[in-house]
C-alpha atoms as a PDB file:
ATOM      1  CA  UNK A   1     -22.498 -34.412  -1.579  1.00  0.00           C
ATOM      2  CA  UNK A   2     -21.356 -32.660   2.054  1.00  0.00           C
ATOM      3  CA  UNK A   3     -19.345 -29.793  -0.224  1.00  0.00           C
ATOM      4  CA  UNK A   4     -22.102 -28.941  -2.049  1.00  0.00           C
ATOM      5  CA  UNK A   5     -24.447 -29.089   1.035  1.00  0.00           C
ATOM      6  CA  UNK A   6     -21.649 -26.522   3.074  1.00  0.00           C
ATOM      7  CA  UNK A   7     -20.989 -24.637  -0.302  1.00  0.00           C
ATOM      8  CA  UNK A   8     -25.127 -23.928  -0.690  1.00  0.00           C
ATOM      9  CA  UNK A   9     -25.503 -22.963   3.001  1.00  0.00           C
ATOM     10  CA  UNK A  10     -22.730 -20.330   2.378  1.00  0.00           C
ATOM     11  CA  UNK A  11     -24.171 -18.877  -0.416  1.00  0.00           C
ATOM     12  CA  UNK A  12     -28.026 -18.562   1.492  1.00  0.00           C
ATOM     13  CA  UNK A  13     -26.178 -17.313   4.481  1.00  0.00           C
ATOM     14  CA  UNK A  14     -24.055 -14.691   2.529  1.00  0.00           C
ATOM     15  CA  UNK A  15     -27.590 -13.568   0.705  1.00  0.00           C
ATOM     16  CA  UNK A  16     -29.338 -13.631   3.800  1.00  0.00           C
ATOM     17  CA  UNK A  17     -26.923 -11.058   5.575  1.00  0.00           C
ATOM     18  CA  UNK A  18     -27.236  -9.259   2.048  1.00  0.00           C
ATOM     19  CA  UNK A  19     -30.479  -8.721   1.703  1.00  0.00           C
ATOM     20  CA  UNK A  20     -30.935  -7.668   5.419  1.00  0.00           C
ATOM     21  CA  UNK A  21     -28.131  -4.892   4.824  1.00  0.00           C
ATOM     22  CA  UNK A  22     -29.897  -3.783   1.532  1.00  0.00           C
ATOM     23  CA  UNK A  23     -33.036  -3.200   3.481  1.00  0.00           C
ATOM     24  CA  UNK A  24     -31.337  -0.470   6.008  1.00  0.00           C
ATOM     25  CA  UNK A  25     -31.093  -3.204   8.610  1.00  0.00           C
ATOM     26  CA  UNK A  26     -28.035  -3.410  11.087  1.00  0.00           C
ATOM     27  CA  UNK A  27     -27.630  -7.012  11.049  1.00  0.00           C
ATOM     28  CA  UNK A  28     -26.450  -8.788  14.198  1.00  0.00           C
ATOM     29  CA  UNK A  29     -25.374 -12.504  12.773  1.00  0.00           C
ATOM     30  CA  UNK A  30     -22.522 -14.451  14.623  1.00  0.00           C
ATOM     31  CA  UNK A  31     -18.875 -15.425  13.811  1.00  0.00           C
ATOM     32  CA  UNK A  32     -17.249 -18.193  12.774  1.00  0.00           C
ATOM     33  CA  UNK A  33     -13.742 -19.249  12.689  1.00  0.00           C
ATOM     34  CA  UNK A  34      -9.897 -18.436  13.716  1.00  0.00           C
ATOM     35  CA  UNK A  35      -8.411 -15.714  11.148  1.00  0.00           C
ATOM     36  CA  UNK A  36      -9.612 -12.385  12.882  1.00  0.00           C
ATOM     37  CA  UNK A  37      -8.474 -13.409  16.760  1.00  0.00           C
ATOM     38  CA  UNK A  38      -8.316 -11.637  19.126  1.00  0.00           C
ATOM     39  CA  UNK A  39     -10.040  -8.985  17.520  1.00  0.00           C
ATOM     40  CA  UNK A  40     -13.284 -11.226  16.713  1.00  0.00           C
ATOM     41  CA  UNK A  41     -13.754 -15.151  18.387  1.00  0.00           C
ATOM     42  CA  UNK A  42     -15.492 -17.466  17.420  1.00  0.00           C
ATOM     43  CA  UNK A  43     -18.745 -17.503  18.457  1.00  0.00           C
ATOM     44  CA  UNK A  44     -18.968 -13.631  18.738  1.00  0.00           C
ATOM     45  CA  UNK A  45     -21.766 -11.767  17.436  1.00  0.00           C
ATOM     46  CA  UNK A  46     -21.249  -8.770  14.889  1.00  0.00           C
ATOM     47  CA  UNK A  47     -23.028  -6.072  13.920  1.00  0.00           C
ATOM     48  CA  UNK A  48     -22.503  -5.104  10.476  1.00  0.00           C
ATOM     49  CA  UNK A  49     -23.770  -1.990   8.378  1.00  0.00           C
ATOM     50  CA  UNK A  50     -24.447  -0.999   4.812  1.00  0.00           C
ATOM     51  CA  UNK A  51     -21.656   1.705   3.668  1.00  0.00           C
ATOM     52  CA  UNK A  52     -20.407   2.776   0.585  1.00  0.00           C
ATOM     53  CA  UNK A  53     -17.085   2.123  -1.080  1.00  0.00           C
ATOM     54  CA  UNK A  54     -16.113   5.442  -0.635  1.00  0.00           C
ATOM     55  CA  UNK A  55     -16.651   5.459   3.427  1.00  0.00           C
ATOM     56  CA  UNK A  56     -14.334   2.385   3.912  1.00  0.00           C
ATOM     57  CA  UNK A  57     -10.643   3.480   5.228  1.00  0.00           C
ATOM     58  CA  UNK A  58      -7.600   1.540   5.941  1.00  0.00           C
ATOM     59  CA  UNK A  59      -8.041  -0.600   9.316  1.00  0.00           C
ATOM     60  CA  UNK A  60     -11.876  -1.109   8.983  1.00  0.00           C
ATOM     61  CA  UNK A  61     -13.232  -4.517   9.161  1.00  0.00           C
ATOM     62  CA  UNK A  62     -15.474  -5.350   6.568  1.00  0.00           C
ATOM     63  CA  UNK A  63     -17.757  -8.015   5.361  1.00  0.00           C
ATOM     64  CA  UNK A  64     -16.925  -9.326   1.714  1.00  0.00           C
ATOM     65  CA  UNK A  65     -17.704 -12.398  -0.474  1.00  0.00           C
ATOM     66  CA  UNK A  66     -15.200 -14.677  -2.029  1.00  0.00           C
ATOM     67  CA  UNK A  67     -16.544 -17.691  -4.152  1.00  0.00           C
ATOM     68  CA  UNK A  68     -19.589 -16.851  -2.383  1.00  0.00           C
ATOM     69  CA  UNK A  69     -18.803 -17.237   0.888  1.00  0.00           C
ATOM     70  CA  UNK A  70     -18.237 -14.451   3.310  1.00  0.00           C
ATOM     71  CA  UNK A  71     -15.399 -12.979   5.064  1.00  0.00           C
ATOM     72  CA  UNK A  72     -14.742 -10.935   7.421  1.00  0.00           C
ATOM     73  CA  UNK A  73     -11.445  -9.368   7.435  1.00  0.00           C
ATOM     74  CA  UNK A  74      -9.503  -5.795   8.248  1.00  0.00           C
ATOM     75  CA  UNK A  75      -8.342  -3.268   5.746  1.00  0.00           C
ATOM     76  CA  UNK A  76      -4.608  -2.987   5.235  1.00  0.00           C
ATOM     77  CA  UNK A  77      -4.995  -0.714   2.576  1.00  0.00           C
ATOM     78  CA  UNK A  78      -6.921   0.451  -0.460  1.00  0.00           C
ATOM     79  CA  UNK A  79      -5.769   0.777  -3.903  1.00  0.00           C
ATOM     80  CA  UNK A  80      -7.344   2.411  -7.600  1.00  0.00           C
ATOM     81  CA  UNK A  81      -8.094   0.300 -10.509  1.00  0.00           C
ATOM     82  CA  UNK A  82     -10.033   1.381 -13.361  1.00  0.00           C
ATOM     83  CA  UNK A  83     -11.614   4.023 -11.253  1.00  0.00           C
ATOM     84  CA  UNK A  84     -12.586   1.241  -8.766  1.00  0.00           C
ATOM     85  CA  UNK A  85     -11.534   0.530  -5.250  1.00  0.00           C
ATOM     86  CA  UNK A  86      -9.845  -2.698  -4.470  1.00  0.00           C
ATOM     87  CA  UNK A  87      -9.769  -3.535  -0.952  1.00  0.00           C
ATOM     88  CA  UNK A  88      -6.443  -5.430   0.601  1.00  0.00           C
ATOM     89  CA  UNK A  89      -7.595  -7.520   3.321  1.00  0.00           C
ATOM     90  CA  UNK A  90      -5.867  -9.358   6.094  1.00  0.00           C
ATOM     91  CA  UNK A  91      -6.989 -12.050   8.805  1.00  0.00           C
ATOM     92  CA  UNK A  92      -5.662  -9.809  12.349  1.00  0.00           C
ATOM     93  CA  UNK A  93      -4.037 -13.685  13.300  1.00  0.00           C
ATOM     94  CA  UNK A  94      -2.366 -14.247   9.754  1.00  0.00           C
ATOM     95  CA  UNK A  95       1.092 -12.966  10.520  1.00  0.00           C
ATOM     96  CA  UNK A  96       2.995 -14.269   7.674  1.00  0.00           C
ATOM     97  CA  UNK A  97       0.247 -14.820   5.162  1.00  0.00           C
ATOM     98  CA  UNK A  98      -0.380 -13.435   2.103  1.00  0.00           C
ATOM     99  CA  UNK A  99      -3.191 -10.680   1.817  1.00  0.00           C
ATOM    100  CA  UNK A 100      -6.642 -10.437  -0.119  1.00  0.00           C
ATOM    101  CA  UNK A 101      -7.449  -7.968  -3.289  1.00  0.00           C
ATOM    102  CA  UNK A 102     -11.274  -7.366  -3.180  1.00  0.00           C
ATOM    103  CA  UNK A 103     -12.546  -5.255  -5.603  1.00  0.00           C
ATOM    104  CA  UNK A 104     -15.213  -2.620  -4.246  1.00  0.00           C
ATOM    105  CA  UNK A 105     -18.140  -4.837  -5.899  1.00  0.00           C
ATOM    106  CA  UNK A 106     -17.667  -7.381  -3.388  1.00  0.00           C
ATOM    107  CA  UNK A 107     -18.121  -5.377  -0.717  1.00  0.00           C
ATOM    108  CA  UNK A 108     -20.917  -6.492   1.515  1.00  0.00           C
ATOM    109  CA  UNK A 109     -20.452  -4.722   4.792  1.00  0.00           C
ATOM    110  CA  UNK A 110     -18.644  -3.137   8.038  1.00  0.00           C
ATOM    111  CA  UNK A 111     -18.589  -4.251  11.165  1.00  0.00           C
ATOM    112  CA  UNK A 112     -19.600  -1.706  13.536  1.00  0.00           C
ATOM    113  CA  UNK A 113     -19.505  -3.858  16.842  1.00  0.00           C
ATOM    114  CA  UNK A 114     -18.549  -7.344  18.197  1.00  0.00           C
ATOM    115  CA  UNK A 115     -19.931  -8.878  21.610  1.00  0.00           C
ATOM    116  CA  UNK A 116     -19.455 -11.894  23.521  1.00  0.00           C
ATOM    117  CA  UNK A 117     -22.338 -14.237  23.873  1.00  0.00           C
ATOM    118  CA  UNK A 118     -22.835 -13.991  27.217  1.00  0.00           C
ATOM    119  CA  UNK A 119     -23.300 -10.341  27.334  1.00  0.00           C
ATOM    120  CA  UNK A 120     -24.967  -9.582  23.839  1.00  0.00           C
ATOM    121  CA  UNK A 121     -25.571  -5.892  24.799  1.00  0.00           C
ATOM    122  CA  UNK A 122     -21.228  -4.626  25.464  1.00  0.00           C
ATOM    123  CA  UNK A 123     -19.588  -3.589  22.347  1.00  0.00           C
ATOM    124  CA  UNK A 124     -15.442  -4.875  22.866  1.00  0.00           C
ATOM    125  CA  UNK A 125     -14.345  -3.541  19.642  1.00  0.00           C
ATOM    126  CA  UNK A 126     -11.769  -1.701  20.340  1.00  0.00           C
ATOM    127  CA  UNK A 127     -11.349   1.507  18.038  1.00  0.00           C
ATOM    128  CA  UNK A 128     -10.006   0.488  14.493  1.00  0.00           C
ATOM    129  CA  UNK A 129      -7.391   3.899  14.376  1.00  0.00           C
ATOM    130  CA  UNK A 130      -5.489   2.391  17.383  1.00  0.00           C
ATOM    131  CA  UNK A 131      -4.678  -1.276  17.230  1.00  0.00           C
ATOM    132  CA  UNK A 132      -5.644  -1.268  13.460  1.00  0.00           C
ATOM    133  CA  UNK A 133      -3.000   1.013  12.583  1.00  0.00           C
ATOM    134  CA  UNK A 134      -0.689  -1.906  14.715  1.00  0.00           C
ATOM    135  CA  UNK A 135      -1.982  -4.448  12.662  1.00  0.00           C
ATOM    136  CA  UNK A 136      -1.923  -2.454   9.275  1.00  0.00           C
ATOM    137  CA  UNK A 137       2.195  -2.073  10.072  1.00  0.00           C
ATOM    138  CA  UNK A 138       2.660  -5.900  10.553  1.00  0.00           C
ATOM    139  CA  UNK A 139       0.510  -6.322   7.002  1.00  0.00           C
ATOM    140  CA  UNK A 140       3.066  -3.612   5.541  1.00  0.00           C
ATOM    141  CA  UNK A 141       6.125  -5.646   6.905  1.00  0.00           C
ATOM    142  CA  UNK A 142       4.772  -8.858   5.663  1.00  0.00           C
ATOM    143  CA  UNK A 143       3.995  -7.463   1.833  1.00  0.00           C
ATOM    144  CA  UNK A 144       7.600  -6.150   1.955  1.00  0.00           C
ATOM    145  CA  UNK A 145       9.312  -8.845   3.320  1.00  0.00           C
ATOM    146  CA  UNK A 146       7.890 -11.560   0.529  1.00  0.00           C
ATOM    147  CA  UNK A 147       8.567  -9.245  -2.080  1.00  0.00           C
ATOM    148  CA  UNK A 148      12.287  -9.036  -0.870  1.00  0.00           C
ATOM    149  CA  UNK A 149      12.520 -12.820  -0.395  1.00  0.00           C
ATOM    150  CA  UNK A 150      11.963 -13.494  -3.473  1.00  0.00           C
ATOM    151  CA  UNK A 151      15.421 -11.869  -4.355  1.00  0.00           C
ATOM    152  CA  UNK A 152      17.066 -13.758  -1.627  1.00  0.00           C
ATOM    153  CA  UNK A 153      19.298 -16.718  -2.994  1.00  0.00           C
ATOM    154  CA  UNK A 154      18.032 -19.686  -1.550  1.00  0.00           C
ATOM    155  CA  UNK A 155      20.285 -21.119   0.869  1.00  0.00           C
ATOM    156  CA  UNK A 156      20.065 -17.557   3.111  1.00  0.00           C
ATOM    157  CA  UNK A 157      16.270 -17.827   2.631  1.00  0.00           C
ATOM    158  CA  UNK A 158      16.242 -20.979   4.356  1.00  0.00           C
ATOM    159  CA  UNK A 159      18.369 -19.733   7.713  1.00  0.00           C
ATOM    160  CA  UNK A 160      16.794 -16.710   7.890  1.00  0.00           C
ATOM    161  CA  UNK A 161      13.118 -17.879   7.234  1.00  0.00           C
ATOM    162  CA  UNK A 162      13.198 -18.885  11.343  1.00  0.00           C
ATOM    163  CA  UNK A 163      14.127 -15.947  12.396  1.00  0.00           C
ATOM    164  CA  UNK A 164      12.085 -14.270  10.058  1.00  0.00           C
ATOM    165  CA  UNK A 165       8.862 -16.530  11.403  1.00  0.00           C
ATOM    166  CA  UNK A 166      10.202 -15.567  15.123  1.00  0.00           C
ATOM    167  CA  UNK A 167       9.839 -12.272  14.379  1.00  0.00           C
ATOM    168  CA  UNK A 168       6.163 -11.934  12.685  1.00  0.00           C
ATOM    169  CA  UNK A 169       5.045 -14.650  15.788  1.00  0.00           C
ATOM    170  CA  UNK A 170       6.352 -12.362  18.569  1.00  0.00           C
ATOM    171  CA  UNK A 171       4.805  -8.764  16.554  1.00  0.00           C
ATOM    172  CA  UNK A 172       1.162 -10.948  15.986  1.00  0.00           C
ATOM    173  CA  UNK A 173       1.112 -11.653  20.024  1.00  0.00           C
ATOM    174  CA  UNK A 174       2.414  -8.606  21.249  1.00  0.00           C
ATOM    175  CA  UNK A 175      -0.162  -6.674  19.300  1.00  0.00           C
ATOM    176  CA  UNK A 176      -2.802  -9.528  20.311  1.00  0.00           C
ATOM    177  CA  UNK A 177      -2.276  -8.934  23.812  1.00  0.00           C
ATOM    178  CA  UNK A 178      -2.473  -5.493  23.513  1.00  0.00           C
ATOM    179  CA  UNK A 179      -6.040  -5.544  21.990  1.00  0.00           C
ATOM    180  CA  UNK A 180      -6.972  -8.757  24.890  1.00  0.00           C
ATOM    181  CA  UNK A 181      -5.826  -6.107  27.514  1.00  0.00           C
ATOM    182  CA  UNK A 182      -8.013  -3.008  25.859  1.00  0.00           C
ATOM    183  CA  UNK A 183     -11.228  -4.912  24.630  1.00  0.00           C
ATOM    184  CA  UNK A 184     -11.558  -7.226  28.264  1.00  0.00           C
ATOM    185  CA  UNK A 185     -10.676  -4.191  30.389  1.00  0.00           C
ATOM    186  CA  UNK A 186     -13.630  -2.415  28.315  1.00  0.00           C
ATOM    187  CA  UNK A 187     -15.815  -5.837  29.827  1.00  0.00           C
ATOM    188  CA  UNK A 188     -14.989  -5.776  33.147  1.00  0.00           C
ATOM    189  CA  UNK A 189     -15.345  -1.815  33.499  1.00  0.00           C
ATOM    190  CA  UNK A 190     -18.904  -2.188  31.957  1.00  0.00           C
ATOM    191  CA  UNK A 191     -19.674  -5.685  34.000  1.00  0.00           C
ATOM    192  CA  UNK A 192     -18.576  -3.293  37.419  1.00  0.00           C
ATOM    193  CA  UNK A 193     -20.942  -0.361  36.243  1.00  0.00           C
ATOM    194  CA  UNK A 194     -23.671  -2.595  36.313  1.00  0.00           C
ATOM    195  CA  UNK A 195     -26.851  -2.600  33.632  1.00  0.00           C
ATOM    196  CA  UNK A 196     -27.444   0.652  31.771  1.00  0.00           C
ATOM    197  CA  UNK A 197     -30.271   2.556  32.438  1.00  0.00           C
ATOM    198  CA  UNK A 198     -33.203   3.781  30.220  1.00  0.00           C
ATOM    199  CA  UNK A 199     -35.009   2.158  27.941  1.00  0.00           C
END
């Protein structure tokens, strides 16, 4: 019975954030899980917004649904089928994993801003056409490196898959540390400026 129970409050959470984008609304909802560190935590808010198909580019983060849950995830790159746009999506902290192939349908929204609980009001997302393009690079190596192993006799595979790993660990971090440095220098200079004024 718990699956079900989980698998039901997915789907009225995914229609929820739907049917508040459908309306015009920004939604604010919060985030769950690992796969998007340290771009998004865990327990983040995000502000998503309605868009198009056409507006999405390559390193956006966007809101989809999969088996009716949804997912928030960056674009790696976009592709034409059938006249349609299929998204490829990628997890920023899935080095060596395998991307996503959304088609355009799925599409629910794009995250315009993310913010730390404890100061709901400073946007930390750091602009998508910097570190985005860093992370769209390690998505390229990745595709390209699978496809090649799989020509790789086996024996070689299995030396080289460690330094291989190595490799994909030490790009994910650097890049990681990079955003950290960018999005909590962003804080602090906002937490020294003090509260904003106006209304």
């Amino acid at each position: 019975m718990e699956p079900d129970r989980y698998a039901d409050y997915g789907r009225a959470y995914t229609e929820m954030v739907i049917r508040g984008l459908q309306e015009g609304q920004i939604v604010r909802t919060m985030f769950s899980g690992r796969s998007m560190m340290p771009t998004i935590r865990g327990g983040m808010q995000i502000l998503l917004e309605k868009v198009p198909p056409d507006d999405i580019r390559a390193a956006d983060i966007i809101m989809y649904r999969k088996a009716d849950r949804a997912i928030v995830h960056r674009v790696v790159g976009i592709a034409l089928k059938n006249q349609n746009r299929l998204f490829v999506t990628k997890g920023d902290n899935h080095a060596y994993i395998s991307s996503d192939c959304i088609p355009e349908k799925d599409l629910i929204g794009r995250v315009k801003g993310a913010f730390f609980e404890d100061d709901p009001d400073t946007d930390v997302l750091v602009s998508n056409r910097f570190v985005g393009t860093l992370y769209i690079l390690l998505a390229s190596l990745t595709s390209n490196t699978m496809r090649i192993r799989k020509h790789v006799p086996a024996p070689i595979r299995s030396i080289f898959k460690y330094f291989i790993g190595a490799f994909f660990f030490a790009f994910k971090k650097t890049i990681h540390a990079v955003y950290s440095g960018i999005s909590y220098g962003k804080l602090f200079r906002r937490r020294r400026a003090g509260p904003r004024s106006g209304v």
